[in-house]
C-alpha atoms as a PDB file:
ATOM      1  CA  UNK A   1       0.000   0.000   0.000  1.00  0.00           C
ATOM      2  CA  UNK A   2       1.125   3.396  -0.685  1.00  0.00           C
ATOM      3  CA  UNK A   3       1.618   5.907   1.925  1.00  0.00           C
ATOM      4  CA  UNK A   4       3.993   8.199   0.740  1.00  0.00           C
ATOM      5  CA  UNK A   5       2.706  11.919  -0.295  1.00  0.00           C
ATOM      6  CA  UNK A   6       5.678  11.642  -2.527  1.00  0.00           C
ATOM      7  CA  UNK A   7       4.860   9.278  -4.411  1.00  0.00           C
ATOM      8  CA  UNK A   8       5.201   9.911  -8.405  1.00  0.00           C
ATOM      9  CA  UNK A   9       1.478   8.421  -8.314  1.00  0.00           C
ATOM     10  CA  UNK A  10      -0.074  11.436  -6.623  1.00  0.00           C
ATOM     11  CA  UNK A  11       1.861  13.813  -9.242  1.00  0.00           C
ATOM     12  CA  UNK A  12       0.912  11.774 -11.704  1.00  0.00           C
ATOM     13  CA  UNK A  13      -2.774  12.085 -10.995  1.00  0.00           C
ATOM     14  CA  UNK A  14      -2.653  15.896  -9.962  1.00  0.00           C
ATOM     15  CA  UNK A  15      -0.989  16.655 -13.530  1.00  0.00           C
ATOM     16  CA  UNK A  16      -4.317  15.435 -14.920  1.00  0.00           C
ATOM     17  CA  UNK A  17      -6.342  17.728 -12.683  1.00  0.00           C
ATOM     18  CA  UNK A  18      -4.191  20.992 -11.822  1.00  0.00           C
ATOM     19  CA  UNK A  19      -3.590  24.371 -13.336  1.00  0.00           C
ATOM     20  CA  UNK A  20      -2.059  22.377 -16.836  1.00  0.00           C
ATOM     21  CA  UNK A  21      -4.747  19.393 -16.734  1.00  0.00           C
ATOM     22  CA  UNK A  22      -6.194  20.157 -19.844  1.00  0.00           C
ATOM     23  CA  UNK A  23      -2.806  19.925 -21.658  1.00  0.00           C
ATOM     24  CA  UNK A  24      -1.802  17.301 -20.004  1.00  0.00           C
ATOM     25  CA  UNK A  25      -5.035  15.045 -20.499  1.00  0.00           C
ATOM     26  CA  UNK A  26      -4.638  16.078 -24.350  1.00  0.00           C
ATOM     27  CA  UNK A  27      -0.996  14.760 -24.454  1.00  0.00           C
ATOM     28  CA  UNK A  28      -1.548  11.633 -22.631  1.00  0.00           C
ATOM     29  CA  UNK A  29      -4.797  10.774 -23.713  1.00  0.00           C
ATOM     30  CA  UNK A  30      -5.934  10.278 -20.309  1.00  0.00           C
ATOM     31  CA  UNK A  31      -8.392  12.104 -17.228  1.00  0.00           C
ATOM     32  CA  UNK A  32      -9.319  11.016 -13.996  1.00  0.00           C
ATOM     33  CA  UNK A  33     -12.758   9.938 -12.344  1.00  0.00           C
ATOM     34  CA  UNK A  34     -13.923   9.576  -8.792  1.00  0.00           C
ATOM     35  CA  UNK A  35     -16.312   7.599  -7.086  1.00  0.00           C
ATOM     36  CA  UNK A  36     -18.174   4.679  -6.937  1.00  0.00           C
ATOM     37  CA  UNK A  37     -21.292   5.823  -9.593  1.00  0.00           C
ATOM     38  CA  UNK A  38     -18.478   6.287 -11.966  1.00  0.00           C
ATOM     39  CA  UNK A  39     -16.810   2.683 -11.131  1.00  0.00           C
ATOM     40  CA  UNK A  40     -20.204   1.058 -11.502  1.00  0.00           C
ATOM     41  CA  UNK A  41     -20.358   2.090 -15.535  1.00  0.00           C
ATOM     42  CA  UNK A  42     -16.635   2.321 -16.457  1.00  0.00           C
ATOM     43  CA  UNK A  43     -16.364  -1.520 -14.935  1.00  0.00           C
ATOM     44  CA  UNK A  44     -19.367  -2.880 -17.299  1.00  0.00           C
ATOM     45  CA  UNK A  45     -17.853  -4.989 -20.032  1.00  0.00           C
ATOM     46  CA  UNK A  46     -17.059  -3.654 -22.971  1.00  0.00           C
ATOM     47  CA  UNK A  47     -17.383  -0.025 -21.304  1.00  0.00           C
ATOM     48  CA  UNK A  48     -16.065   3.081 -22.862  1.00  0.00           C
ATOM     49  CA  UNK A  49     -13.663   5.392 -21.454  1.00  0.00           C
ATOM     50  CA  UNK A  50     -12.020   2.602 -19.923  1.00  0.00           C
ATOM     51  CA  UNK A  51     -10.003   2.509 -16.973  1.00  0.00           C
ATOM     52  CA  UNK A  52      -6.058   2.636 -17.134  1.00  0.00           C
ATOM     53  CA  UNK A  53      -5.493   2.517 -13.227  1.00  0.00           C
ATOM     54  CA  UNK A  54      -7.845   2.155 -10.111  1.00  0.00           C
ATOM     55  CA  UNK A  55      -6.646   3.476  -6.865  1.00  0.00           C
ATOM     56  CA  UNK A  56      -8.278   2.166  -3.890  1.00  0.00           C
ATOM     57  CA  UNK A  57      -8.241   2.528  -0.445  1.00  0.00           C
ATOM     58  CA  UNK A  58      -9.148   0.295   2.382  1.00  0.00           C
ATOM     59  CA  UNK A  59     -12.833   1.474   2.558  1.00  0.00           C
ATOM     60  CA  UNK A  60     -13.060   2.099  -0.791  1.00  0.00           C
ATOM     61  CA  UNK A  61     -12.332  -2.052  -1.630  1.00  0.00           C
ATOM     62  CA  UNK A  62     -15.014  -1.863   0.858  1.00  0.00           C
ATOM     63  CA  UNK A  63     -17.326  -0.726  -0.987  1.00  0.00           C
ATOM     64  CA  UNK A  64     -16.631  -1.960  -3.922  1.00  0.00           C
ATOM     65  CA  UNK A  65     -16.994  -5.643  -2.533  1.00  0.00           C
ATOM     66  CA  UNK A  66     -20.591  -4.340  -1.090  1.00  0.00           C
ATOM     67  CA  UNK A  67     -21.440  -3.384  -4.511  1.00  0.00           C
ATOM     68  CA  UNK A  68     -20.484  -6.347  -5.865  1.00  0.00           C
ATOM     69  CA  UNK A  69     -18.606  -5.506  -8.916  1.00  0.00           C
ATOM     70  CA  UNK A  70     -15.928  -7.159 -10.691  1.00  0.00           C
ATOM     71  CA  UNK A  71     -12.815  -5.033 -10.752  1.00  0.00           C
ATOM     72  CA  UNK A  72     -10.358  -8.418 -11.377  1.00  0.00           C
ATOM     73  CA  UNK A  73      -9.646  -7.249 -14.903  1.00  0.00           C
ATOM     74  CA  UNK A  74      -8.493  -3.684 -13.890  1.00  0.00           C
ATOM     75  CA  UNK A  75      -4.844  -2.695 -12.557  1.00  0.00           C
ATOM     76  CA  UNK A  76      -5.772  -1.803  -9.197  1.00  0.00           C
ATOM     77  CA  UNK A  77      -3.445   0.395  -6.418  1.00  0.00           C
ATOM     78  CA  UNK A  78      -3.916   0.425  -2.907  1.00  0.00           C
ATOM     79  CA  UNK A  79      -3.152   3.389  -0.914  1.00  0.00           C
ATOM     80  CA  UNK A  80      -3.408   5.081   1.959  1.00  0.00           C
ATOM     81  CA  UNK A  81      -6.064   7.751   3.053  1.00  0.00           C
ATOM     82  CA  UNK A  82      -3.999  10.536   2.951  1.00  0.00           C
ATOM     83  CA  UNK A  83      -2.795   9.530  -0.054  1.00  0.00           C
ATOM     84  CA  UNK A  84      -6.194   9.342  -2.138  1.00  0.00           C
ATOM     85  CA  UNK A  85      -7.076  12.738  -0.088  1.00  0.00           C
ATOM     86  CA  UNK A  86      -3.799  14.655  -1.947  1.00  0.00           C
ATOM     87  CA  UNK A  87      -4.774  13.032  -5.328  1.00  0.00           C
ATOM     88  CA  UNK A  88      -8.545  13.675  -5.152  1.00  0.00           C
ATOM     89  CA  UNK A  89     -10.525  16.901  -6.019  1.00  0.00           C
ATOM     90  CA  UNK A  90     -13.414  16.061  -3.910  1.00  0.00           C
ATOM     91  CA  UNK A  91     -14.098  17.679   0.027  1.00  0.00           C
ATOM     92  CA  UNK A  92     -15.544  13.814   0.958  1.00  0.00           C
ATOM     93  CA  UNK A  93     -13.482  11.159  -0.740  1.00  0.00           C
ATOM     94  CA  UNK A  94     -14.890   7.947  -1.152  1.00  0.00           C
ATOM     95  CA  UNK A  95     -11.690   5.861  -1.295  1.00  0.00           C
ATOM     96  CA  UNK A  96     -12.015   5.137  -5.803  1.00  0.00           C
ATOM     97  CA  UNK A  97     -10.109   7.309  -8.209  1.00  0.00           C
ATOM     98  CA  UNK A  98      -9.521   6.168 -11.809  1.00  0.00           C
ATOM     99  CA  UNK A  99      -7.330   7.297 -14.566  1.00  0.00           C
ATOM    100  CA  UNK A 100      -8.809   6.585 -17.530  1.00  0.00           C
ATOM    101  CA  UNK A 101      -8.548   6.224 -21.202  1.00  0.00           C
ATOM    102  CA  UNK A 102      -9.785   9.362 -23.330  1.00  0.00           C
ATOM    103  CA  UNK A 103     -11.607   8.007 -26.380  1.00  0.00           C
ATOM    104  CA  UNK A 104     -10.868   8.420 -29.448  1.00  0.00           C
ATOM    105  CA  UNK A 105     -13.491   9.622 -31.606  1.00  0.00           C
ATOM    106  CA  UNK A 106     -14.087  11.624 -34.632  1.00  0.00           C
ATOM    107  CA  UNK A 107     -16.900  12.914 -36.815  1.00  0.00           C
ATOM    108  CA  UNK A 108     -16.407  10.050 -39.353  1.00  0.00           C
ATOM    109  CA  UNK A 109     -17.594   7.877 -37.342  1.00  0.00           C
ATOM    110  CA  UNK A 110     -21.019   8.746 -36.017  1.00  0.00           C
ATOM    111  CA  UNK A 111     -23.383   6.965 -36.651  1.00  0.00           C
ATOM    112  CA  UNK A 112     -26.682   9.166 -37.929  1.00  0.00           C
ATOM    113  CA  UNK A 113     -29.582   7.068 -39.226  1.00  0.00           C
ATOM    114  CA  UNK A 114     -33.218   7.501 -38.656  1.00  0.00           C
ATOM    115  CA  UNK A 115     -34.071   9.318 -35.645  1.00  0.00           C
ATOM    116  CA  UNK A 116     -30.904  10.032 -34.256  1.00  0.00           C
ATOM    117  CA  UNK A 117     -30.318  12.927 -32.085  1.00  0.00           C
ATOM    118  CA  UNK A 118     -27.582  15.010 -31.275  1.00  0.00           C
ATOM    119  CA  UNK A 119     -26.443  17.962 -29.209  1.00  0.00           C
ATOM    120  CA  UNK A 120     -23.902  20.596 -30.402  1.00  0.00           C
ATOM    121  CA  UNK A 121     -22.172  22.814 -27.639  1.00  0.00           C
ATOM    122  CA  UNK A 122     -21.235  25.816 -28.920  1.00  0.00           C
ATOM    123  CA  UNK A 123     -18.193  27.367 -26.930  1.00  0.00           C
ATOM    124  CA  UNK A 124     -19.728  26.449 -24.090  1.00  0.00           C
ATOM    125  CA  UNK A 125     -18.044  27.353 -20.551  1.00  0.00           C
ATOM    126  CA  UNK A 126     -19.049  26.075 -17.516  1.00  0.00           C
ATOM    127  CA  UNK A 127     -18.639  22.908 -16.217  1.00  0.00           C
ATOM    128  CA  UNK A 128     -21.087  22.066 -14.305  1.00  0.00           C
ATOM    129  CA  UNK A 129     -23.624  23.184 -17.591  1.00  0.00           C
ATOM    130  CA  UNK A 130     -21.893  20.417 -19.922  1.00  0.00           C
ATOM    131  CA  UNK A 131     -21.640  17.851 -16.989  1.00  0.00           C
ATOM    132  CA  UNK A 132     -25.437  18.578 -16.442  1.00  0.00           C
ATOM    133  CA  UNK A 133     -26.490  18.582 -20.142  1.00  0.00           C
ATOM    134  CA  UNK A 134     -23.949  15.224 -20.698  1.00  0.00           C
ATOM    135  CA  UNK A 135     -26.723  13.470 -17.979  1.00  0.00           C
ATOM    136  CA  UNK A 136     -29.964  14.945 -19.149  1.00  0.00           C
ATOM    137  CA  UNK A 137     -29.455  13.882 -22.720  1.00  0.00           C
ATOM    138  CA  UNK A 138     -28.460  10.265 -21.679  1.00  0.00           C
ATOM    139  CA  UNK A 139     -31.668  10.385 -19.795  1.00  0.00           C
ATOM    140  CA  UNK A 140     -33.226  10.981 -22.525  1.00  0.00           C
ATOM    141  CA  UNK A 141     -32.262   8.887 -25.215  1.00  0.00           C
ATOM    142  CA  UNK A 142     -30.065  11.491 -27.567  1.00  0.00           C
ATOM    143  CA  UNK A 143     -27.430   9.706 -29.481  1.00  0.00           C
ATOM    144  CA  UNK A 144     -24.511  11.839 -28.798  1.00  0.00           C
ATOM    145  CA  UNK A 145     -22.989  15.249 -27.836  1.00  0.00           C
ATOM    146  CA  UNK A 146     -20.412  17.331 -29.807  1.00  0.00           C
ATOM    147  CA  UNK A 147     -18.531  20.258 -29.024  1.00  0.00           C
ATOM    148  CA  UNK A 148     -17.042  22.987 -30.485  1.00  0.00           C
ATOM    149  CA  UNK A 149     -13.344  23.771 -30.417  1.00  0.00           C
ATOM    150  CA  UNK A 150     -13.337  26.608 -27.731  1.00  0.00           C
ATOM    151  CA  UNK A 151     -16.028  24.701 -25.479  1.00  0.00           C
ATOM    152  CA  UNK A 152     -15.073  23.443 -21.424  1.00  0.00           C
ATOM    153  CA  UNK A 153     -12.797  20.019 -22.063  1.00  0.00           C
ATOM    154  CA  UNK A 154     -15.210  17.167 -21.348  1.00  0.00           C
ATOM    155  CA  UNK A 155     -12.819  15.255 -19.733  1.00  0.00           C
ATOM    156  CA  UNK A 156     -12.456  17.605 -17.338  1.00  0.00           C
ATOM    157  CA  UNK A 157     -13.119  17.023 -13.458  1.00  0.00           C
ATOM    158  CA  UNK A 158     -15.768  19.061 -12.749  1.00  0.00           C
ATOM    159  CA  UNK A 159     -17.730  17.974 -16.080  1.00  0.00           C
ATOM    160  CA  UNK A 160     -16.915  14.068 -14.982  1.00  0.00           C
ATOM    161  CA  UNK A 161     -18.485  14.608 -12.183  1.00  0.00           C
ATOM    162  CA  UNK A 162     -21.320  16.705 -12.791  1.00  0.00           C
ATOM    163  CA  UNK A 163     -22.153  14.008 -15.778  1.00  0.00           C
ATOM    164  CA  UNK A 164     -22.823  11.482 -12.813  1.00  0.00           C
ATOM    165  CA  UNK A 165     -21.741   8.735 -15.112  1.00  0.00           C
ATOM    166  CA  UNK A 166     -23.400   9.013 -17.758  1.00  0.00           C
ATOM    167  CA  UNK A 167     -19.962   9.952 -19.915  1.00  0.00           C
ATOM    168  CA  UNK A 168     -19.801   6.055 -20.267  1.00  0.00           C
ATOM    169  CA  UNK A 169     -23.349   6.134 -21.671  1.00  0.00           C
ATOM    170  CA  UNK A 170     -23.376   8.655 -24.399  1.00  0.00           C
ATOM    171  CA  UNK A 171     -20.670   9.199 -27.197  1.00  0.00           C
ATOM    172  CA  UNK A 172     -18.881  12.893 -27.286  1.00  0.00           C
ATOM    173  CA  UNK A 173     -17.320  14.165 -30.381  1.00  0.00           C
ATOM    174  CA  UNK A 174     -14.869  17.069 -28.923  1.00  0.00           C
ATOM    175  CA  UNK A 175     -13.655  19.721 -30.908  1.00  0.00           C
ATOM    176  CA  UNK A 176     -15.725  19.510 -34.102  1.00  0.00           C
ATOM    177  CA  UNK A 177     -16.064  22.723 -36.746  1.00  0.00           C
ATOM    178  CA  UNK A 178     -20.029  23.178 -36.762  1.00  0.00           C
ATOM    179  CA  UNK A 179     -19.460  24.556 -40.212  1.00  0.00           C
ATOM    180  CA  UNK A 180     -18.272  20.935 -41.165  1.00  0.00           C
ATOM    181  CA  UNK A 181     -20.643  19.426 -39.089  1.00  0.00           C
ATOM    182  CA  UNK A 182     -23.749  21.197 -40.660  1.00  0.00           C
ATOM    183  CA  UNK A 183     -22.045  20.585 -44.368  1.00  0.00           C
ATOM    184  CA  UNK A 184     -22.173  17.077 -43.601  1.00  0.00           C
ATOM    185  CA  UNK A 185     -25.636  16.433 -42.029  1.00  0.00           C
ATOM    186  CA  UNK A 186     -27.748  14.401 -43.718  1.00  0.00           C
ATOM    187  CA  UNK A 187     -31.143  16.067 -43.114  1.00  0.00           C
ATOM    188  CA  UNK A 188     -32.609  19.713 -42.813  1.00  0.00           C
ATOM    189  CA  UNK A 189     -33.099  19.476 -38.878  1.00  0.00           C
ATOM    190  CA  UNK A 190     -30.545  21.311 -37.993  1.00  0.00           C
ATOM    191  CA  UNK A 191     -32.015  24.352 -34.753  1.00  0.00           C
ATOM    192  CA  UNK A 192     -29.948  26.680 -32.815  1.00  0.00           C
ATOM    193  CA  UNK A 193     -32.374  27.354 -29.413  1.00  0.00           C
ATOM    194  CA  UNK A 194     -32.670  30.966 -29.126  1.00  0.00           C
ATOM    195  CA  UNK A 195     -34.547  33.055 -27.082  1.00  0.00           C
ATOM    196  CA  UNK A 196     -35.282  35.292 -30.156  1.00  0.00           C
ATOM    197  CA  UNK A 197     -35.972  32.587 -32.174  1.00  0.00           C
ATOM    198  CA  UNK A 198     -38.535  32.662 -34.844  1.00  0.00           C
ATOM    199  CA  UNK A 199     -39.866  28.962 -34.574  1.00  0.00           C
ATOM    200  CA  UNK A 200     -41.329  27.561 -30.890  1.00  0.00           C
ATOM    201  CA  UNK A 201     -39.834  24.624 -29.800  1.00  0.00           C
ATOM    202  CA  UNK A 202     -43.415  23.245 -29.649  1.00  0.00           C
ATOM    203  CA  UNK A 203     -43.778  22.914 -33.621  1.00  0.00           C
ATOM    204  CA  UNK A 204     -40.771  21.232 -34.155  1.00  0.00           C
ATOM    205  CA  UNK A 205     -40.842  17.573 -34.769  1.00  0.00           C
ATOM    206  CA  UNK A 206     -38.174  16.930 -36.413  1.00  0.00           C
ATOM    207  CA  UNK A 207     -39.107  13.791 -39.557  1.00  0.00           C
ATOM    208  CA  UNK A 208     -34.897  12.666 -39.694  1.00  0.00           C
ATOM    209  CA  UNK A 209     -31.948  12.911 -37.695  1.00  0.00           C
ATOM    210  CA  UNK A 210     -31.512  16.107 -35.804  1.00  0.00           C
ATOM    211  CA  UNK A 211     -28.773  18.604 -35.113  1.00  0.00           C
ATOM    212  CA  UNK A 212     -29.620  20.475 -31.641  1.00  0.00           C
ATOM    213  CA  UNK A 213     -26.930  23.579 -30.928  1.00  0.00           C
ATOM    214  CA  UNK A 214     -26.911  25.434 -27.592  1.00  0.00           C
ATOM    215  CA  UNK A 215     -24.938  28.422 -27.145  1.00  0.00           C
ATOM    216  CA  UNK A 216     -22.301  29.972 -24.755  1.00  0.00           C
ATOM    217  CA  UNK A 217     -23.878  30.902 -21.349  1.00  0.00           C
ATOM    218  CA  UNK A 218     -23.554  34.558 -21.537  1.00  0.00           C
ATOM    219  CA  UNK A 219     -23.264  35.469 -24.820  1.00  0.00           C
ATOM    220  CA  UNK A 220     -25.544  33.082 -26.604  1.00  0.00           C
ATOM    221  CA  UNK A 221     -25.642  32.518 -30.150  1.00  0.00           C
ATOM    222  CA  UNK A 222     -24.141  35.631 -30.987  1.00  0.00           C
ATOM    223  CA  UNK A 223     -20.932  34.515 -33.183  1.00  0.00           C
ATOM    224  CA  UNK A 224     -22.587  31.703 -34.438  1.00  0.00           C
ATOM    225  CA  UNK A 225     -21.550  31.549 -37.946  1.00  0.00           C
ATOM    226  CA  UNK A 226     -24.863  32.001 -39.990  1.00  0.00           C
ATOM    227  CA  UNK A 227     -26.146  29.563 -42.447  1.00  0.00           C
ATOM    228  CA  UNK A 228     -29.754  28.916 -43.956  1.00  0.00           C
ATOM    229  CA  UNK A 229     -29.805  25.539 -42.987  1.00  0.00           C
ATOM    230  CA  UNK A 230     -29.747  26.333 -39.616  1.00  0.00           C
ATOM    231  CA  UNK A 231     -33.260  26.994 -38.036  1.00  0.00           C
ATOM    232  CA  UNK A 232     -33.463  29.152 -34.393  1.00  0.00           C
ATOM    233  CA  UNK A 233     -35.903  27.693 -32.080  1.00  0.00           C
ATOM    234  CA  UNK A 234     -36.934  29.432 -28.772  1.00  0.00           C
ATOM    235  CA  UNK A 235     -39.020  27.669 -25.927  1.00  0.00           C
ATOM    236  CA  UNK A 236     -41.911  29.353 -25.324  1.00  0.00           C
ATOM    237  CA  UNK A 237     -42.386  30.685 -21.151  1.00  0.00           C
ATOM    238  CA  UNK A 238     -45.885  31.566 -19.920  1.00  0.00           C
ATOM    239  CA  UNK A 239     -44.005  32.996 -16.628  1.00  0.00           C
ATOM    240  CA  UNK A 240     -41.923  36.284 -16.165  1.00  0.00           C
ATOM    241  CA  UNK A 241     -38.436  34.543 -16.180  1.00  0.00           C
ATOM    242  CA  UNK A 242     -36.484  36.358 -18.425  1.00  0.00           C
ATOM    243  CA  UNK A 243     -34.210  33.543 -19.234  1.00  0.00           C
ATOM    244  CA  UNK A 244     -33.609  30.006 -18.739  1.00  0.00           C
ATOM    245  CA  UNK A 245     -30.468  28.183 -17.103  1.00  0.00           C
ATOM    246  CA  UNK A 246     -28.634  26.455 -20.106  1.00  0.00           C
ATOM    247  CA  UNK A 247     -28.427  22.890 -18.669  1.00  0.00           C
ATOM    248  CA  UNK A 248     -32.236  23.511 -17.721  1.00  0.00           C
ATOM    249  CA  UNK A 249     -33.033  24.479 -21.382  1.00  0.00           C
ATOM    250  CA  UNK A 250     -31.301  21.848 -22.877  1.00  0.00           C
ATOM    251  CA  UNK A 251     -33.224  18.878 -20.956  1.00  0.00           C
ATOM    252  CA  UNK A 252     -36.057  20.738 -22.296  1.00  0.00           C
ATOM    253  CA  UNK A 253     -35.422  20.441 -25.717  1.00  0.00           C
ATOM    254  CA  UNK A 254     -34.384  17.040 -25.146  1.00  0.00           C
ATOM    255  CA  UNK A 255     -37.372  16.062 -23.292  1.00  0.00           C
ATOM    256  CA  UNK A 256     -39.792  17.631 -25.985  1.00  0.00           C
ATOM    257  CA  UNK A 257     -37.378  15.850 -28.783  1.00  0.00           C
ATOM    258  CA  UNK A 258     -37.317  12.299 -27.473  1.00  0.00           C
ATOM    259  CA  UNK A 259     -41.026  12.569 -26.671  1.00  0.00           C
ATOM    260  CA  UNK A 260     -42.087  13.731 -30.060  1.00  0.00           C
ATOM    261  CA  UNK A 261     -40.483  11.016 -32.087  1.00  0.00           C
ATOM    262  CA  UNK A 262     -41.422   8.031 -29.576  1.00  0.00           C
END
């Protein structure tokens, strides 16, 4: 068991999570994941991120054993307390950190047929938004998310967390152009949700594979690049809000989308 706070295993989990994390999970292909809801998906067969190394402390073997799942196939490390407090992010440890294995994905291989549904972030920021949005559209059935080059990394942390597992449940395409992406869709539903937007959310239903793009938190849509196949859809709101949380809008649209087409 380690016990050392100098051991190269702490730096080499706090290079995927300091001040140069995102680098450094872009260079080694690699992030980290606490916790036993993210243990109980990444350990499924065939599972995808998988996991690279499993550190484990006394109590967290615990409750992995109480869980009952099978972590014999994974390269596991025990260590001490202290230890898996100086490597974790989280004010209440639970004794499981992973490193895992980015995934390697690209636009070419999506697969859009039929009904399928997907989310485009566009530069969004916050990571508890795309963490949020991540679990509410693998609640509801979408197919996959994609994001734009200058959006939060997905692999970070606090998106890994706030995604509550559900990153092993839903494909994410990082870093895609939207111009490419819209070139290449095979259908006309393609909507940007807007809150000035000319169509209501309530008459879409979209008859092929849709394209749903949410914007940056505070400035919106506003540099989205403009093309005609794009159409801007706003929710309609019978109250006096004057604006809706992003993650909240999202599993709006997604709710509306997946119950339209079912």
């Amino acid at each position: 068991m380690i016990e050392s706070l100098h051991s190269p295993h702490i730096a080499r989990v706090k290079a995927l999570s300091g001040s140069r994390g995102k680098k450094e999970r872009r260079e080694t292909g690699s992030f980290i994941a606490e916790g036993l809801q993210f243990l109980r998906e990444a350990a499924t067969p065939g599972s995808v991120p998988t996991i690279e190394t499993l550190y484990l402390t006394t109590s967290g073997r615990l409750k992995i054993a109480a869980e009952g799942i099978d972590i014999s196939q994974i390269e596991c490390v025990d260590v001490g307390d202290n230890v898996m407090g100086a490597m974790g992010e989280t004010v209440t440890p639970q004794g499981i950190l992973g490193i895992c294995k980015t995934p390697s994905s690209s636009i070419e291989d999506m697969d859009v047929t039929g009904f399928s549904k997907f989310a485009y972030l566009y530069e969004i920021q916050d990571p508890g938004n795309a963490g949020t949005i991540l679990r509410s559209a693998d609640a509801t059935g979408f197919t996959g998310i994609l994001t734009s080059p200058n959006s939060v990394d997905v692999y970070s942390p606090k998106v890994v967390r706030a995604s509550a597992g559900s990153l092993w449940h839903i494909p994410v395409y990082e870093r895609v152009d939207l111009d490419e992406l819209v070139d290449r869709w095979p259908s006309d539903c393609i909507y940007a949700l807007s809150a000035d937007g000319a169509t209501s959310l309530l008459e879409v239903n979209p008859d092929g594979p849709s394209l749903w793009i949410f914007g940056n938190e505070a400035r919106g849509l506003d540099s989205l690049p403009q093309n005609p196949k794009i159409t801007s859809v706003r929710i309609p709101m019978a109250g006096n809000a004057e604006s809706l949380n992003l993650a909240a809008a999202a599993a709006m649209v997604f709710f509306h989308v997946t119950s339209a087409s079912s």
